[in-house]
N, C-alpha and C. Protein backbone atom coordinates (compact mmCIF):
# COMPACT_ATOMS: atom_id res chain seq x y z
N UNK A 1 0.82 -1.20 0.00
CA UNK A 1 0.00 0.00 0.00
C UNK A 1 0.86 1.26 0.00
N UNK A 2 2.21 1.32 0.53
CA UNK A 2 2.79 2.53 0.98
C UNK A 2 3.15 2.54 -0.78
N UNK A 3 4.02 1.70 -1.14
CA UNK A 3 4.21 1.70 -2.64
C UNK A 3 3.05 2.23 -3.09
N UNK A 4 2.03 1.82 -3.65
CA UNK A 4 1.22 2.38 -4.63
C UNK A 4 0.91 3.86 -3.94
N UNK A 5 0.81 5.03 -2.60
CA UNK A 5 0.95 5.65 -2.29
C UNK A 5 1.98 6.69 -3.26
N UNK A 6 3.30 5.75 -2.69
CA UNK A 6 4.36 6.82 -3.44
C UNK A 6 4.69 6.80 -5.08
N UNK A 7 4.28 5.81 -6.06
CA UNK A 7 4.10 5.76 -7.17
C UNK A 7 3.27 6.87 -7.36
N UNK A 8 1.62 7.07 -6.70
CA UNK A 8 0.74 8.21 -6.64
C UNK A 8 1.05 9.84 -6.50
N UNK A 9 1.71 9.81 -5.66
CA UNK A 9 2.72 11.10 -4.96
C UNK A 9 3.18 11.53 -6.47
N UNK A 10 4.04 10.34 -6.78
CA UNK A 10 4.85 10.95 -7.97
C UNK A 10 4.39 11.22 -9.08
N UNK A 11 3.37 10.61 -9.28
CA UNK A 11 2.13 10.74 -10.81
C UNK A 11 1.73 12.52 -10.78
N UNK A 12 1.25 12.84 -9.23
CA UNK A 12 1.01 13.65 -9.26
C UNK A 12 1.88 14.90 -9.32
N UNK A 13 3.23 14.62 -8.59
CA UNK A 13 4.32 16.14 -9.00
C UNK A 13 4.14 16.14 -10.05
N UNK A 14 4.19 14.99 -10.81
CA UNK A 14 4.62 15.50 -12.38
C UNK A 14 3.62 15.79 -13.25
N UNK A 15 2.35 15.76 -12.62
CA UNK A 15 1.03 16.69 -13.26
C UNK A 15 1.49 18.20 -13.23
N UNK A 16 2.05 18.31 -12.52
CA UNK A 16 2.28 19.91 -12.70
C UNK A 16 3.08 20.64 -13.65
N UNK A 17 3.68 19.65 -14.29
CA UNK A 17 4.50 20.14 -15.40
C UNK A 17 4.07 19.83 -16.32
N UNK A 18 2.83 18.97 -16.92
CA UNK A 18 2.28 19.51 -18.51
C UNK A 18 0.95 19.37 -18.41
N UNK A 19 0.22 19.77 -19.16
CA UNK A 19 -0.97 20.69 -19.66
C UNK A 19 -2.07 19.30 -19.13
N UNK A 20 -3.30 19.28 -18.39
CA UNK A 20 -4.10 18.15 -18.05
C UNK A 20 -4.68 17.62 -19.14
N UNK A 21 -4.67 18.36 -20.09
CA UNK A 21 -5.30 17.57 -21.47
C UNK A 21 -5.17 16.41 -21.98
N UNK A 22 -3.61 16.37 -21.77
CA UNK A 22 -2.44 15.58 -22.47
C UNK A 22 -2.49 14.30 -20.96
N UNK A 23 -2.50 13.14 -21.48
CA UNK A 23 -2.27 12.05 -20.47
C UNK A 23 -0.40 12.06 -20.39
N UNK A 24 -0.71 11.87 -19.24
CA UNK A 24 0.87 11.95 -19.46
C UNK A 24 1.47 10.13 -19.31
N UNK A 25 3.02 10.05 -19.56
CA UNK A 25 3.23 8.76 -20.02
C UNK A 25 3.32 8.26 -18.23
N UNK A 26 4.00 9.26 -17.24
CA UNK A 26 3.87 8.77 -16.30
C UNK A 26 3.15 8.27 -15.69
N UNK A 27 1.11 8.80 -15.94
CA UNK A 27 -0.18 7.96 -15.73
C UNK A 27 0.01 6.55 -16.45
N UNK A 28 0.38 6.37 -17.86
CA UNK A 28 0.51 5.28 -17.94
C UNK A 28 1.19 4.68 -17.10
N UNK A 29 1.79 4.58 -17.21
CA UNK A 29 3.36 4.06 -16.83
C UNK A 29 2.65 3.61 -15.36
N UNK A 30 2.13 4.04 -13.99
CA UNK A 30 1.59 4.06 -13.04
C UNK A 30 0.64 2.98 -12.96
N UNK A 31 -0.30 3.36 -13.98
CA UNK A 31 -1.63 2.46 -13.97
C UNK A 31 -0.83 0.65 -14.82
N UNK A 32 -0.23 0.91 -15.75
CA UNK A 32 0.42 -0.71 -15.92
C UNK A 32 0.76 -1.28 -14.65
N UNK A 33 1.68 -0.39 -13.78
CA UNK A 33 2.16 -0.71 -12.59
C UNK A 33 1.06 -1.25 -11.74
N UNK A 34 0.66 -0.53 -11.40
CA UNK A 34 -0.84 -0.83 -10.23
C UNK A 34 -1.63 -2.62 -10.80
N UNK A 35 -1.81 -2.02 -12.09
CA UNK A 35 -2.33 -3.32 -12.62
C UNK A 35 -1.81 -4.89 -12.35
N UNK A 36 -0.30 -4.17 -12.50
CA UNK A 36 0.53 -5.48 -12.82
C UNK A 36 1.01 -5.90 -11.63
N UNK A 37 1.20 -4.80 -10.26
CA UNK A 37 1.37 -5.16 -8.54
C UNK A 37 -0.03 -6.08 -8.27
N UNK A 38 -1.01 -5.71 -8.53
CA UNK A 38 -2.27 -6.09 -8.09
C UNK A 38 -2.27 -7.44 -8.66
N UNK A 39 -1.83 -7.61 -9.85
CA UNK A 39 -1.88 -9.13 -10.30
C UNK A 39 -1.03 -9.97 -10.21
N UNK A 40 0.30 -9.93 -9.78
CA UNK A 40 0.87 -10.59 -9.34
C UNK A 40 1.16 -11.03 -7.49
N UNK A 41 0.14 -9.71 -7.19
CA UNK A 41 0.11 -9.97 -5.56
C UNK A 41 -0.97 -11.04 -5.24
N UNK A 42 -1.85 -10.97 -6.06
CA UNK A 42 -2.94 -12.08 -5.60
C UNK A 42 -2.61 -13.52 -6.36
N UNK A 43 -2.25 -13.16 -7.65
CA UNK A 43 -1.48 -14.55 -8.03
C UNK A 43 -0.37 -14.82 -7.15
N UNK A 44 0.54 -14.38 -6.48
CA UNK A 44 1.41 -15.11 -5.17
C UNK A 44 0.88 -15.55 -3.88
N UNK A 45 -0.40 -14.64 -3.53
CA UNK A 45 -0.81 -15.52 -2.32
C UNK A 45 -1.89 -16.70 -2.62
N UNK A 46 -2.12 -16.80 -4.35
CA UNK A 46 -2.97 -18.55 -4.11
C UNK A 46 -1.92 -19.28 -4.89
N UNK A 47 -1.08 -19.17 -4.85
CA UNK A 47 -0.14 -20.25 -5.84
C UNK A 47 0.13 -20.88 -4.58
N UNK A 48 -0.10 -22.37 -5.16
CA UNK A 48 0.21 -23.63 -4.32
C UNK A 48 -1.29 -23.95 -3.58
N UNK A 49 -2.15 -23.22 -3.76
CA UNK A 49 -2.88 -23.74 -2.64
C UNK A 49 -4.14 -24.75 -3.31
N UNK A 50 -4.38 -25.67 -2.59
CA UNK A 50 -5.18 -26.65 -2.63
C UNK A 50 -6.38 -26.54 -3.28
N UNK A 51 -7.41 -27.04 -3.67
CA UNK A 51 -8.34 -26.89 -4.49
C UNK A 51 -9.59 -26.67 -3.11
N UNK A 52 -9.21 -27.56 -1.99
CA UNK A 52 -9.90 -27.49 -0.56
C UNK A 52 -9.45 -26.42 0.25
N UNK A 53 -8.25 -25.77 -0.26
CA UNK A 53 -7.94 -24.31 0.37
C UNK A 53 -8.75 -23.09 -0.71
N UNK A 54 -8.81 -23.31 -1.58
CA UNK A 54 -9.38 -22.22 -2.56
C UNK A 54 -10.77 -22.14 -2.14
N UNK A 55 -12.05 -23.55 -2.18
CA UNK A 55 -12.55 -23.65 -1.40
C UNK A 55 -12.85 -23.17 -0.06
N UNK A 56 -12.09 -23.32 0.45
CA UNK A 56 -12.76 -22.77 2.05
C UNK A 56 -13.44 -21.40 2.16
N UNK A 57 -14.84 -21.58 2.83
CA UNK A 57 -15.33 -20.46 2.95
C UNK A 57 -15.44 -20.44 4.98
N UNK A 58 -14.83 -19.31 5.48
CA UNK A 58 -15.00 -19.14 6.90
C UNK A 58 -16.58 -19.15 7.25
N UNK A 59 -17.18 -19.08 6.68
CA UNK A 59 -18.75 -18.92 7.43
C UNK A 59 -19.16 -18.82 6.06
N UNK A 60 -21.07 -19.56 6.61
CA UNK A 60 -21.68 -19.92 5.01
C UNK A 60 -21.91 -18.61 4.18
N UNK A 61 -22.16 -17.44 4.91
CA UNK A 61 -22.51 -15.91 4.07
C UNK A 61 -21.09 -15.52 4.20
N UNK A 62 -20.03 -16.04 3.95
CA UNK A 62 -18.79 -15.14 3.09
C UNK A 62 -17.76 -16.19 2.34
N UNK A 63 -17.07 -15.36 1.55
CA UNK A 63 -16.62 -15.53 0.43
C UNK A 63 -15.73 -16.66 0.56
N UNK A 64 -15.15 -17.79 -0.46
CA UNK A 64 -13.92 -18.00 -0.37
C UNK A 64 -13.00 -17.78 -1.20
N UNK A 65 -11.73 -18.23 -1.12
CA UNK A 65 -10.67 -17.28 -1.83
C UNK A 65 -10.89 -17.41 -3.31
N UNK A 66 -11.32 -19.01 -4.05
CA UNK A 66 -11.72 -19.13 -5.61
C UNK A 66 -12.94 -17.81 -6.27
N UNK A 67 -13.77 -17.88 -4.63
CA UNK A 67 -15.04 -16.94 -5.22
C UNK A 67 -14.85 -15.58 -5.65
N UNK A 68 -13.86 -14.68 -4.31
CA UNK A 68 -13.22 -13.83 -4.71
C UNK A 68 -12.51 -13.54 -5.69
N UNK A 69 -11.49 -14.69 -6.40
CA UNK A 69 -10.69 -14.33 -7.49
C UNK A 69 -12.07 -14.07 -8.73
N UNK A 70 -13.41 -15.56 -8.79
CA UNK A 70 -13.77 -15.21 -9.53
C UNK A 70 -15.23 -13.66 -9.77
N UNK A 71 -14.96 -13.06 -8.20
CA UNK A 71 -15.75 -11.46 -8.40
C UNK A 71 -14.51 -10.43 -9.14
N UNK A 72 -13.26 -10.59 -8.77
CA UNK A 72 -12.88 -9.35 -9.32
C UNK A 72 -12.63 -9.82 -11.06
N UNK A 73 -12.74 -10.94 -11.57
CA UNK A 73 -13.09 -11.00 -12.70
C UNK A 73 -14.08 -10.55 -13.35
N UNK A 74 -14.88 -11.04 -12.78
CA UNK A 74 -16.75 -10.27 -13.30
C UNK A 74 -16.63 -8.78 -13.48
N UNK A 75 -16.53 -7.99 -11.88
CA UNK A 75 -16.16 -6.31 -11.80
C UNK A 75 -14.88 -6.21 -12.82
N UNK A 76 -14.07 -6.33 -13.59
CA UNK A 76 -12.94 -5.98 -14.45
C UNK A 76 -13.91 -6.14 -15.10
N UNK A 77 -14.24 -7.51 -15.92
CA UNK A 77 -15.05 -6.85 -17.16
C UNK A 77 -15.87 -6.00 -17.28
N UNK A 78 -16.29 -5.96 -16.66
CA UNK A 78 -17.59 -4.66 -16.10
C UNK A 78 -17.01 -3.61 -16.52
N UNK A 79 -15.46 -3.13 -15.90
CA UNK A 79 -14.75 -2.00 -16.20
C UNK A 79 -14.60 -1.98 -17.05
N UNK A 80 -13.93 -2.89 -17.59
CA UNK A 80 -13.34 -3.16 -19.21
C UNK A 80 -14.77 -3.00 -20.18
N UNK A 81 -15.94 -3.04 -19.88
CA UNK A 81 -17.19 -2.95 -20.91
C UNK A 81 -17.05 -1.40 -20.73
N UNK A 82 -17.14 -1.02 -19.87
CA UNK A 82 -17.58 0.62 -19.16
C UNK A 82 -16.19 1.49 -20.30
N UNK A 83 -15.09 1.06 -19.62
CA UNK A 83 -14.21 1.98 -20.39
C UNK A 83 -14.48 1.87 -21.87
N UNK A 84 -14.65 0.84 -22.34
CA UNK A 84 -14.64 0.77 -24.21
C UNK A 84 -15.75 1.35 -24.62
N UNK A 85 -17.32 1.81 -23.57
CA UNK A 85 -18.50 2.23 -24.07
C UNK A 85 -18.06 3.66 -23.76
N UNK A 86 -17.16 4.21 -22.91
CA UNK A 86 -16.75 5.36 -22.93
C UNK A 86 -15.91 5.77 -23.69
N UNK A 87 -14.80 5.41 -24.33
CA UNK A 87 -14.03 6.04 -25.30
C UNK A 87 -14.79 5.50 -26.40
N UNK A 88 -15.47 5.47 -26.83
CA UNK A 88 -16.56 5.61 -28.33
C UNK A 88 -17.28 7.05 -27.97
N UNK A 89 -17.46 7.41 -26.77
CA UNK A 89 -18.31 8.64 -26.62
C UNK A 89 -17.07 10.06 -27.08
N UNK A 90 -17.64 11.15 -27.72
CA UNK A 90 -16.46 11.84 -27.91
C UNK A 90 -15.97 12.72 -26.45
N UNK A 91 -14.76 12.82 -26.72
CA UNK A 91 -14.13 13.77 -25.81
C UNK A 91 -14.50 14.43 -25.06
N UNK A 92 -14.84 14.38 -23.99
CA UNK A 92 -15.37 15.71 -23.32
C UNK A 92 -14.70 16.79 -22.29
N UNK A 93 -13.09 16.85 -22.51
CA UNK A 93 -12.30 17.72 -21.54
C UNK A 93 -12.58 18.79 -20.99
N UNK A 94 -13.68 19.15 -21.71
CA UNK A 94 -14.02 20.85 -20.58
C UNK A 94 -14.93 20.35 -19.25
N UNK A 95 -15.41 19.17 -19.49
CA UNK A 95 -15.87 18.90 -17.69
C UNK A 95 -14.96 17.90 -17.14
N UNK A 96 -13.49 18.10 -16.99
CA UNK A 96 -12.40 17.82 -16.17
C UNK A 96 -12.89 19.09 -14.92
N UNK A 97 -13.06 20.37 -15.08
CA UNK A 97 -13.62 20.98 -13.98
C UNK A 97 -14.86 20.13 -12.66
N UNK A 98 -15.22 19.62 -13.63
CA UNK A 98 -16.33 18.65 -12.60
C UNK A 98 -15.82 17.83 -11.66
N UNK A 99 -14.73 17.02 -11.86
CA UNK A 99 -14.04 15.71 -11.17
C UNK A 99 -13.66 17.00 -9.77
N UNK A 100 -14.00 15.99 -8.85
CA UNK A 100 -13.63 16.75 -7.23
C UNK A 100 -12.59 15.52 -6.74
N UNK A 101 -12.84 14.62 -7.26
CA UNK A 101 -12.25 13.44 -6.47
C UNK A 101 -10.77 13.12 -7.05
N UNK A 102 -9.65 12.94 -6.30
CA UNK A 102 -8.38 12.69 -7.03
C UNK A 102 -8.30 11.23 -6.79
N UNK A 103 -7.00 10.86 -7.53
CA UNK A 103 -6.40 9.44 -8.07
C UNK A 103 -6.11 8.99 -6.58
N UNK A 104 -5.61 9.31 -5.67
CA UNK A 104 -5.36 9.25 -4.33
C UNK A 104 -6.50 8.65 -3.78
N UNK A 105 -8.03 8.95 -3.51
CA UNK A 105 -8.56 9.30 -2.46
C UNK A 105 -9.30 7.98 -3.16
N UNK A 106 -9.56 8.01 -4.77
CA UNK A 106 -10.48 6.89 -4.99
C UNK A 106 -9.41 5.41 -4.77
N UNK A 107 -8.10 5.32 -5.04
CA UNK A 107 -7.70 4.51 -4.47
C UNK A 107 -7.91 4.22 -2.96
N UNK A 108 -7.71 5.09 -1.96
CA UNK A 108 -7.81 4.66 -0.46
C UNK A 108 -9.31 4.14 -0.37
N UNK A 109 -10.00 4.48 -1.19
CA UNK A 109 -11.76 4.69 -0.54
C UNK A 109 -11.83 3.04 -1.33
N UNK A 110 -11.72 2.65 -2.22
CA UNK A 110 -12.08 1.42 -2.74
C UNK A 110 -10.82 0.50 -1.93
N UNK A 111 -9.64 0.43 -1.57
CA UNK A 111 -9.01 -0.14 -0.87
C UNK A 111 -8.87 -0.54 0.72
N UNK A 112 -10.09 0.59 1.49
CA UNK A 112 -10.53 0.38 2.94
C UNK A 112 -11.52 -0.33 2.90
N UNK A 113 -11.26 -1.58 3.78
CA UNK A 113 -12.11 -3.02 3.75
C UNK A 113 -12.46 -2.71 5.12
N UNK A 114 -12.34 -1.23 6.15
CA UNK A 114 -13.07 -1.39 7.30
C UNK A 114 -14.47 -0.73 6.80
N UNK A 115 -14.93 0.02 5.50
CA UNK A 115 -15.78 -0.07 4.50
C UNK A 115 -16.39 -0.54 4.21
N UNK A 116 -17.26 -1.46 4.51
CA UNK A 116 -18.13 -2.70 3.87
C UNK A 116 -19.15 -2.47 2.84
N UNK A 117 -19.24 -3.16 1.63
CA UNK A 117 -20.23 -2.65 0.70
C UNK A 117 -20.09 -4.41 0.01
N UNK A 118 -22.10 -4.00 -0.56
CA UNK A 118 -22.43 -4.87 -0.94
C UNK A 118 -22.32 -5.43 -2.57
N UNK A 119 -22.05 -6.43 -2.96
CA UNK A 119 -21.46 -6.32 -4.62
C UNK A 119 -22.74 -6.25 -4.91
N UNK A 120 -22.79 -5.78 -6.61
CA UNK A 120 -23.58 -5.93 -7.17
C UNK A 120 -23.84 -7.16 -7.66
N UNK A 121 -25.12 -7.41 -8.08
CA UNK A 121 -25.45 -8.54 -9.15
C UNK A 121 -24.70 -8.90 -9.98
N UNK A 122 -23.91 -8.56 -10.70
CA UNK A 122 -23.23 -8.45 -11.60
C UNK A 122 -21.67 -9.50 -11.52
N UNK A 123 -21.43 -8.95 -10.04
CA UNK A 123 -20.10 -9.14 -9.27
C UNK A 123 -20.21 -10.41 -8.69
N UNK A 124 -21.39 -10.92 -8.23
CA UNK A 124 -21.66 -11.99 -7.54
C UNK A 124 -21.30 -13.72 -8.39
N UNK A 125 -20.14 -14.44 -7.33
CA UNK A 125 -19.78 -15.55 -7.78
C UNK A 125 -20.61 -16.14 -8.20
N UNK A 126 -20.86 -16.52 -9.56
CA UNK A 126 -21.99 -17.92 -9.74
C UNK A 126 -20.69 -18.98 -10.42
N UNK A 127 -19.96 -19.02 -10.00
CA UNK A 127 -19.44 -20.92 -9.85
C UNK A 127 -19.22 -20.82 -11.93
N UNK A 128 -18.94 -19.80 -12.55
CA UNK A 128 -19.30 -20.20 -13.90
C UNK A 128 -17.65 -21.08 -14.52
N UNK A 129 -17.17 -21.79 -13.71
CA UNK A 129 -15.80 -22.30 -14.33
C UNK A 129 -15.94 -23.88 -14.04
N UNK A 130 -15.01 -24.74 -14.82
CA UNK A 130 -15.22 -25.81 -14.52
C UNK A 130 -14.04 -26.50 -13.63
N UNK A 131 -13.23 -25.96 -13.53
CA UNK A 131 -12.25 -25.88 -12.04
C UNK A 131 -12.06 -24.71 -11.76
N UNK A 132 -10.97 -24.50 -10.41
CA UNK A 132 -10.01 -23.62 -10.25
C UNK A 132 -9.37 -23.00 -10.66
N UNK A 133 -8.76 -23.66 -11.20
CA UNK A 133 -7.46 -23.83 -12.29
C UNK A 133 -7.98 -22.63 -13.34
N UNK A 134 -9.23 -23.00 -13.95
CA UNK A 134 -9.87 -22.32 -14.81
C UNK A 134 -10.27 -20.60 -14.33
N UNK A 135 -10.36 -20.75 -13.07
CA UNK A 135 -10.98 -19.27 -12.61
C UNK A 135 -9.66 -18.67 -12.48
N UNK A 136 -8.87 -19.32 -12.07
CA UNK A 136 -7.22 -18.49 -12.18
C UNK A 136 -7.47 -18.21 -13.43
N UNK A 137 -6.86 -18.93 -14.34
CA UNK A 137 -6.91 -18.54 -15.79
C UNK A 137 -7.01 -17.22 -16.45
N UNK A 138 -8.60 -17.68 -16.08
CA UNK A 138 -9.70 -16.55 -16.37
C UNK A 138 -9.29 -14.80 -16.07
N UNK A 139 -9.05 -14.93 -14.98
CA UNK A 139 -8.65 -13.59 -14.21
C UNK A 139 -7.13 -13.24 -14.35
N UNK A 140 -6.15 -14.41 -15.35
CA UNK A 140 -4.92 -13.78 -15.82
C UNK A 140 -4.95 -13.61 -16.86
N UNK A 141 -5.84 -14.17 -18.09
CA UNK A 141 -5.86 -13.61 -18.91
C UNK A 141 -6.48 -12.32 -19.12
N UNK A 142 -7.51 -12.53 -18.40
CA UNK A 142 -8.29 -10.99 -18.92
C UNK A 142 -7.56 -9.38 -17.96
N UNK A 143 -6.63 -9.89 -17.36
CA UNK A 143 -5.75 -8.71 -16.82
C UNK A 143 -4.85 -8.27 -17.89
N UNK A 144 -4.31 -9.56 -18.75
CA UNK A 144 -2.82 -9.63 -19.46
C UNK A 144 -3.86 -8.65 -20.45
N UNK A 145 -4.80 -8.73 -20.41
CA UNK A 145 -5.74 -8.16 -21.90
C UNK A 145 -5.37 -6.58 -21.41
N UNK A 146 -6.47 -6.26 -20.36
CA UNK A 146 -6.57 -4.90 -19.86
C UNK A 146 -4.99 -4.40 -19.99
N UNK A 147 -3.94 -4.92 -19.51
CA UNK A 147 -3.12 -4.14 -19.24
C UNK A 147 -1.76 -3.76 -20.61
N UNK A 148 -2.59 -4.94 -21.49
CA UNK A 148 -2.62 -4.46 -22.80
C UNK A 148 -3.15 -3.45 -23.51
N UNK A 149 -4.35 -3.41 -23.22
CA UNK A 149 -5.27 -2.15 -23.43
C UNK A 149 -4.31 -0.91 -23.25
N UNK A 150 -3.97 -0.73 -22.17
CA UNK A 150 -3.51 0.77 -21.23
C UNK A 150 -2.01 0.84 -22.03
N UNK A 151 -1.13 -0.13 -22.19
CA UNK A 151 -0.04 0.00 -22.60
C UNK A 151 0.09 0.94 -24.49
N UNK A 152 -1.26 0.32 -25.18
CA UNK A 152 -0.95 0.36 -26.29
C UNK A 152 -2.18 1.24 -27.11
N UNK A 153 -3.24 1.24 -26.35
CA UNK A 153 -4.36 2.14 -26.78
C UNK A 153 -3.71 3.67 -27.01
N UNK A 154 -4.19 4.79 -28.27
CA UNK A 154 -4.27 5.78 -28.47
C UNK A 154 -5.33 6.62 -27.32
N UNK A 155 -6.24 6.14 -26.89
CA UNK A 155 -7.53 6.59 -26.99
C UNK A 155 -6.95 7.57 -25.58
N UNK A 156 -7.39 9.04 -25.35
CA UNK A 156 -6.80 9.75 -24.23
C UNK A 156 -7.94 9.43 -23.09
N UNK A 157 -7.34 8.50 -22.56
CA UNK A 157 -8.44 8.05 -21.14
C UNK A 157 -8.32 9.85 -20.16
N UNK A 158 -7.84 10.32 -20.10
CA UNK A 158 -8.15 11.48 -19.18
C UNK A 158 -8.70 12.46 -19.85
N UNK A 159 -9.18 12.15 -21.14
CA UNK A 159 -10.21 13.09 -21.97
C UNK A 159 -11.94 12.98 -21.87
N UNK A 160 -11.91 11.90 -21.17
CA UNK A 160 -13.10 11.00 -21.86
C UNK A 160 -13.81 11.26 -20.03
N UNK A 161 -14.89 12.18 -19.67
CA UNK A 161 -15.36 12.06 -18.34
C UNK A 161 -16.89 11.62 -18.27
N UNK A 162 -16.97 11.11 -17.10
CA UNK A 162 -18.31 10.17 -16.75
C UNK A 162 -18.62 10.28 -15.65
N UNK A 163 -19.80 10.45 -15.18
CA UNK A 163 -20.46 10.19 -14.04
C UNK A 163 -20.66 9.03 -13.31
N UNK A 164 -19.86 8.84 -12.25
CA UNK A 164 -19.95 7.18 -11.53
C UNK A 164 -21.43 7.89 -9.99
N UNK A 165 -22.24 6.68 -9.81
CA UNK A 165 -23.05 6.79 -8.53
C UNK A 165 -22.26 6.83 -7.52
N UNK A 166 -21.00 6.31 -7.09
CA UNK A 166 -20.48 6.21 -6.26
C UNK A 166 -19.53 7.15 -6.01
N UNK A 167 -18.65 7.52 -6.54
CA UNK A 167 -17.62 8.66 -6.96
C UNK A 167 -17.65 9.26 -7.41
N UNK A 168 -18.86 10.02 -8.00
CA UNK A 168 -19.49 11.18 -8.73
C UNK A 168 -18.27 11.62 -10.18
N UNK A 169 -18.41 12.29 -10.55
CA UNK A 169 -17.60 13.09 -11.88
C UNK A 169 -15.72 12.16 -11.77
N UNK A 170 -16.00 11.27 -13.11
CA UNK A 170 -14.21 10.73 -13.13
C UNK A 170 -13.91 10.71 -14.62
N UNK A 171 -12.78 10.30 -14.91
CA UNK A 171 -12.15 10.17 -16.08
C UNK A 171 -12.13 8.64 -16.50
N UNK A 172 -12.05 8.76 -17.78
CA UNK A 172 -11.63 7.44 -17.75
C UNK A 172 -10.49 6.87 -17.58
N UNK A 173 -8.96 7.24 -17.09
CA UNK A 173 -8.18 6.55 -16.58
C UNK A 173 -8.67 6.12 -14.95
N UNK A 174 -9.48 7.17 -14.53
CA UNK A 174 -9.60 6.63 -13.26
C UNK A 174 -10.52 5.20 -12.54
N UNK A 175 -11.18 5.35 -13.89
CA UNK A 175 -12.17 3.95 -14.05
C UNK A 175 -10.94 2.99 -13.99
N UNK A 176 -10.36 2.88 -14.22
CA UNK A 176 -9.23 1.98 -14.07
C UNK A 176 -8.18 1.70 -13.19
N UNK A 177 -8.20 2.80 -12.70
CA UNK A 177 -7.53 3.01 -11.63
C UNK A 177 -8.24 2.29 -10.28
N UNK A 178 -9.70 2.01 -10.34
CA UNK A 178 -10.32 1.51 -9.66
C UNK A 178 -10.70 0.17 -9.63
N UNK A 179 -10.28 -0.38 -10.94
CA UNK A 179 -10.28 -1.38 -10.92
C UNK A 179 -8.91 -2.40 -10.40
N UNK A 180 -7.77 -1.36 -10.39
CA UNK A 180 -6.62 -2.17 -9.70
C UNK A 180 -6.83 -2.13 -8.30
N UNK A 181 -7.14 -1.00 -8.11
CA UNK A 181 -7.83 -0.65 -6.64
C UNK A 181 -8.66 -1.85 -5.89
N UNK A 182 -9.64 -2.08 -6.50
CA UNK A 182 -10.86 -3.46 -6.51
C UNK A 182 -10.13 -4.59 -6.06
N UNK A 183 -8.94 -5.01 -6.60
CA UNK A 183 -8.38 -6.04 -7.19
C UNK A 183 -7.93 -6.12 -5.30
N UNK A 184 -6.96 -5.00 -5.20
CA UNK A 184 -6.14 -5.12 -3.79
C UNK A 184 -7.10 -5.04 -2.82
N UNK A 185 -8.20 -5.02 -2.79
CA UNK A 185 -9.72 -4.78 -1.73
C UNK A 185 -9.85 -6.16 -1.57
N UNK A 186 -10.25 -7.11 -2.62
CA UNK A 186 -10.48 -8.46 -2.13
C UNK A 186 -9.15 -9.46 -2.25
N UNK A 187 -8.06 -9.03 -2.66
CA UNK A 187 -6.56 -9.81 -2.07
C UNK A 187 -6.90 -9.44 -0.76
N UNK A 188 -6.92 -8.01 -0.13
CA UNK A 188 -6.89 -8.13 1.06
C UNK A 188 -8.18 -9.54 1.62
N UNK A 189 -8.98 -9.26 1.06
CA UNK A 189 -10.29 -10.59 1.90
C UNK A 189 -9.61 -11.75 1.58
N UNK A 190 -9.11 -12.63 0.24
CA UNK A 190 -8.52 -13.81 0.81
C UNK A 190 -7.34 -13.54 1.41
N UNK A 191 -6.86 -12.70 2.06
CA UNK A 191 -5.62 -12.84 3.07
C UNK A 191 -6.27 -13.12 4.01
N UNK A 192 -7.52 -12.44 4.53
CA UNK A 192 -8.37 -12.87 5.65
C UNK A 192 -8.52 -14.11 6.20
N UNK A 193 -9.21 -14.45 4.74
CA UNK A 193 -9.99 -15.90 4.49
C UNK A 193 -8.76 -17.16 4.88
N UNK A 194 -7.07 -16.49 4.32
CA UNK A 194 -5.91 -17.79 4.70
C UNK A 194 -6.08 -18.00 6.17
N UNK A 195 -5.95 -16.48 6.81
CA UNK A 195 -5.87 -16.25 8.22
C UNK A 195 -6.97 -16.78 8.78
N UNK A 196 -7.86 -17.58 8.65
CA UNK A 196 -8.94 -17.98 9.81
C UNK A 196 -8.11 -19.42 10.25
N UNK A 197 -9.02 -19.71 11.33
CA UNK A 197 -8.69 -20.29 12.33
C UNK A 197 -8.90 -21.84 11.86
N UNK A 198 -9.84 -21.90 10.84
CA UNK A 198 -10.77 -22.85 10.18
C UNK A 198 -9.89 -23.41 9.01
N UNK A 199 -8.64 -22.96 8.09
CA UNK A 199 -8.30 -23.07 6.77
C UNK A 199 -7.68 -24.23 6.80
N UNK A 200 -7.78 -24.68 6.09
CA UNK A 200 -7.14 -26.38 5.66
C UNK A 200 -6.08 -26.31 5.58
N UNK A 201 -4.78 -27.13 6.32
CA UNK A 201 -3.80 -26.98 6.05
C UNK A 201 -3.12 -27.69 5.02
């Protein structure tokens, strides 16, 4: 967390030296990062683990660690639909005045799990894989995709602004930004889920 902090810090000095129009390479450069910490942090804490450890759920109304990997799959595509229906919309940089919320704050606010919020429909595990194995998969390929997207897309994600219910007025890099965000919200829950008292050894 302190890392993605000071990666943030630094995104932002160096907003001050060119024009907000212009994405700068250091946002890229940041958001691959975030992407690519977030996916290799949760791919290191289930590597090796059991198909009866992926399994384990601490109590019947919460998650276990397979279910979790396979919600922040669901919510990415979600993002990943959201951002591509937004850069088809044209440009809209003169309501960058609107955004109140910075890159900072929507990271901490989607990353505090003393926060509790309910997923949507959308987000909710329905079991759609035919192993484990497969829901890993699933959730490394479609990262390797996204973070393809960000590396190689033209499209100026900090041009393109939208109204979220939750976070009112954002950009579209920040839609993304929230989705790496997402990612380290429920790593933190299966760290939980290793830590119970209950987990299969």
């Amino acid at each position: 967390m302190k890392k993605l902090c000071l990666l943030l810090a630094i995104a932002a000095f160096s907003s001050f030296t060119a024009p907000k129009h212009v994405i700068l390479r250091e946002d890229r450069t940041l958001l691959i990062t975030l992407l690519q910490q977030t996916k290799d942090s949760l791919l290191k804490d289930i590597a090796g683990l059991t198909d009866a450890q992926l399994e384990y759920k601490p109590a019947p109304d919460r998650w276990s660690i397979i279910e979790c990997v396979e919600h922040i799959t669901l919510v990415e595509k979600t993002f990943m639909d959201m951002e591509q229906g937004l850069m088809k919309q044209p440009a809209n940089p003169e309501r960058r005045k609107d955004i109140k919320v910075t890159d900072e704050s929507l990271l901490k606010k989607m990353e505090d799990r003393s926060h509790k919020a309910k997923a949507p429909e959308f987000g909710i595990p329905k079991h759609s894989y035919s192993s484990d194995a497969e829901a890993i998969k699933n959730f490394t390929e479609q990262r390797d995709k996204l973070i393809d997207y960000v590396t190689n897309t033209p499209d100026e994600l900090r041009n393109h602004i939208t109204d979220n219910p939750i976070f009112g007025t954002m950009d579209g890099y920040q839609l993304l930004l929230l989705d790496a965000g997402h990612t380290n919200r429920h790593t933190q829950q299966l760290e939980e889920v290793k830590a119970d008292a209950g987990f299969p050894k």
